[in-house]
C-alpha atoms as a PDB file:
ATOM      1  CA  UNK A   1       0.000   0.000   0.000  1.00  0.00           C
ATOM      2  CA  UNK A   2       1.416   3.523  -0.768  1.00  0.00           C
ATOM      3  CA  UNK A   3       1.053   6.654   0.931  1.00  0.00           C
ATOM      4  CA  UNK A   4      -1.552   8.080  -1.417  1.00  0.00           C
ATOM      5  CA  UNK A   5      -3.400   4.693  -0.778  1.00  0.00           C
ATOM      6  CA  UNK A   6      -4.306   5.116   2.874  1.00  0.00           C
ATOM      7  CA  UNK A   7      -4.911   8.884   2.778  1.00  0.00           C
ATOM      8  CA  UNK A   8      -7.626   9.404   1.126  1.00  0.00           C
ATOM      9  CA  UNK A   9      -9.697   9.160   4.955  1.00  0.00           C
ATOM     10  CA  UNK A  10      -7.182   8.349   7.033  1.00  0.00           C
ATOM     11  CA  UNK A  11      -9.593   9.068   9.871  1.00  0.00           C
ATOM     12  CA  UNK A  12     -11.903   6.036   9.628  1.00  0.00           C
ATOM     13  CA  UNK A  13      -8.581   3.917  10.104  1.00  0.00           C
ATOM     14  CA  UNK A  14      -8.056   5.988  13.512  1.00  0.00           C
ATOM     15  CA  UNK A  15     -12.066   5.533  14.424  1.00  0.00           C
ATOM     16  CA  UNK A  16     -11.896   1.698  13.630  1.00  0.00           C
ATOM     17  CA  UNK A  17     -14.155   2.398  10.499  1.00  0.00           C
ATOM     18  CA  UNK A  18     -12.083  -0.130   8.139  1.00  0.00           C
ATOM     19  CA  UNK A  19     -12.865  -3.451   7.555  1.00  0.00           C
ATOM     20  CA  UNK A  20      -9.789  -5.701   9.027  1.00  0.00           C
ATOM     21  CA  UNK A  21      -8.348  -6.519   6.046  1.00  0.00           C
ATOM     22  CA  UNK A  22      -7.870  -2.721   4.750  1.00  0.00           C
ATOM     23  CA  UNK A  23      -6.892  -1.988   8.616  1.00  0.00           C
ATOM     24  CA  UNK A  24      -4.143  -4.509   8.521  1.00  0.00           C
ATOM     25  CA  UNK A  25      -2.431  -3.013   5.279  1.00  0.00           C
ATOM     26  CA  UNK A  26      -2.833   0.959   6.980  1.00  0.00           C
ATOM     27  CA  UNK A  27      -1.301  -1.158   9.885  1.00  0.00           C
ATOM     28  CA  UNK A  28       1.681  -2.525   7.622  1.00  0.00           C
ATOM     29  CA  UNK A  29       1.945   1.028   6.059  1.00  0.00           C
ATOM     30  CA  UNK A  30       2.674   2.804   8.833  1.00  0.00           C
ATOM     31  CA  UNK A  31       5.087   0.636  10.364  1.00  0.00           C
ATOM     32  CA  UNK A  32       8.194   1.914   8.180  1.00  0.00           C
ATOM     33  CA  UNK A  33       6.700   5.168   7.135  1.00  0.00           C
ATOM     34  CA  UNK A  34       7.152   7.524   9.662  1.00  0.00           C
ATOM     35  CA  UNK A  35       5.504  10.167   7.375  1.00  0.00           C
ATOM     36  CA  UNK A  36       2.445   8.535   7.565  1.00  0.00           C
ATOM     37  CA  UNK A  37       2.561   7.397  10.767  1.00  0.00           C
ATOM     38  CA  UNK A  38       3.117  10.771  12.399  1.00  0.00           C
ATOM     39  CA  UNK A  39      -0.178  12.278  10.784  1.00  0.00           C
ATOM     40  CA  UNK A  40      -2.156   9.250  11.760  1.00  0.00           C
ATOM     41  CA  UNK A  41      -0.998  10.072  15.097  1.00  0.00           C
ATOM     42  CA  UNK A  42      -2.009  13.322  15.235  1.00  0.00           C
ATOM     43  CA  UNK A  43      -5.368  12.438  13.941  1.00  0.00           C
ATOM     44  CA  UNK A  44      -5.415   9.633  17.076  1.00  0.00           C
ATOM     45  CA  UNK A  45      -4.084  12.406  19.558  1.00  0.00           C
ATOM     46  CA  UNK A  46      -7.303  14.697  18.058  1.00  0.00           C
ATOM     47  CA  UNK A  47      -9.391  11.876  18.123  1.00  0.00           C
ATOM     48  CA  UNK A  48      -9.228  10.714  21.915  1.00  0.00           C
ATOM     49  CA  UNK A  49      -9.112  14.421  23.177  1.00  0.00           C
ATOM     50  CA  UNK A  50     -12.564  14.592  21.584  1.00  0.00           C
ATOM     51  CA  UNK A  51     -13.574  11.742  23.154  1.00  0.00           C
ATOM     52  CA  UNK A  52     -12.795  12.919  26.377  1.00  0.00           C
ATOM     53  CA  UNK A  53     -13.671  16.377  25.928  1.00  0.00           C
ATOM     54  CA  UNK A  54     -16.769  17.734  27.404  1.00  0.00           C
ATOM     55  CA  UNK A  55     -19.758  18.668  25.221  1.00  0.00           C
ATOM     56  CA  UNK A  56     -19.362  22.703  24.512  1.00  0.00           C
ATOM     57  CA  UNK A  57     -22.122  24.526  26.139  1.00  0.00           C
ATOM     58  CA  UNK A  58     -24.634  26.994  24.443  1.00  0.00           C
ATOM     59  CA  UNK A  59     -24.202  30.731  24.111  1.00  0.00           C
ATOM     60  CA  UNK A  60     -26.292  32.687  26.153  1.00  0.00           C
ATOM     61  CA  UNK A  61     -28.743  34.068  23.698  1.00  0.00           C
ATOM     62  CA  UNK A  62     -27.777  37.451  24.773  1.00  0.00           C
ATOM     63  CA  UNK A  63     -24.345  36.939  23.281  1.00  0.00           C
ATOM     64  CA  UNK A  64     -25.541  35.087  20.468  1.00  0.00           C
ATOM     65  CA  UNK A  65     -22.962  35.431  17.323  1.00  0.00           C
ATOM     66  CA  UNK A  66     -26.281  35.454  15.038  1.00  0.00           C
ATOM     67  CA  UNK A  67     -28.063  38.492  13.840  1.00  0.00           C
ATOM     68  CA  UNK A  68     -31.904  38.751  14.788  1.00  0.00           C
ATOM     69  CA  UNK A  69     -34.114  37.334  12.377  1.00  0.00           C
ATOM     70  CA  UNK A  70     -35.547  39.454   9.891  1.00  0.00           C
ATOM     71  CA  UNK A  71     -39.767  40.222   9.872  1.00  0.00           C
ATOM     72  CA  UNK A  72     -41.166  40.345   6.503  1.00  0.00           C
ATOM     73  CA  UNK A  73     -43.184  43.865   5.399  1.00  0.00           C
ATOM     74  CA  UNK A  74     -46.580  43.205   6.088  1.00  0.00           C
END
């Protein structure tokens, strides 16, 4: 498998989303290239601080980044 193989979503690789067979060659992949292999870690390191990240919390509607909604001319 070459580089240009396994990047095309390397992020269902890092979420398990491969079937074994296609996770096994990523697998073999990375084990020499270190190019590779140091983007599908970063992806991982993304990947588990999301997963232990806590859900962000609304904006008060006061500060709300949206403008009001427009009325139509009756």
């Amino acid at each position: 498998m070459r580089c240009a193989e396994i990047h095309p979503n390397p992020a269902a690789f890092v979420v398990g989303g491969l079937e074994p067979e296609e996770a096994a060659e990523v697998r073999s992949h990375l084990a020499p290239c270190l190019s590779c292999w140091k983007e599908f870690e970063e992806l991982e390191n993304v990947y588990c601080a999301l997963q232990v990240a806590s859900p962000p919390q609304p904006l008060p509607t006061s500060r709300s980044c949206l403008p009001a909604p427009r009325t139509s001319p009756t």
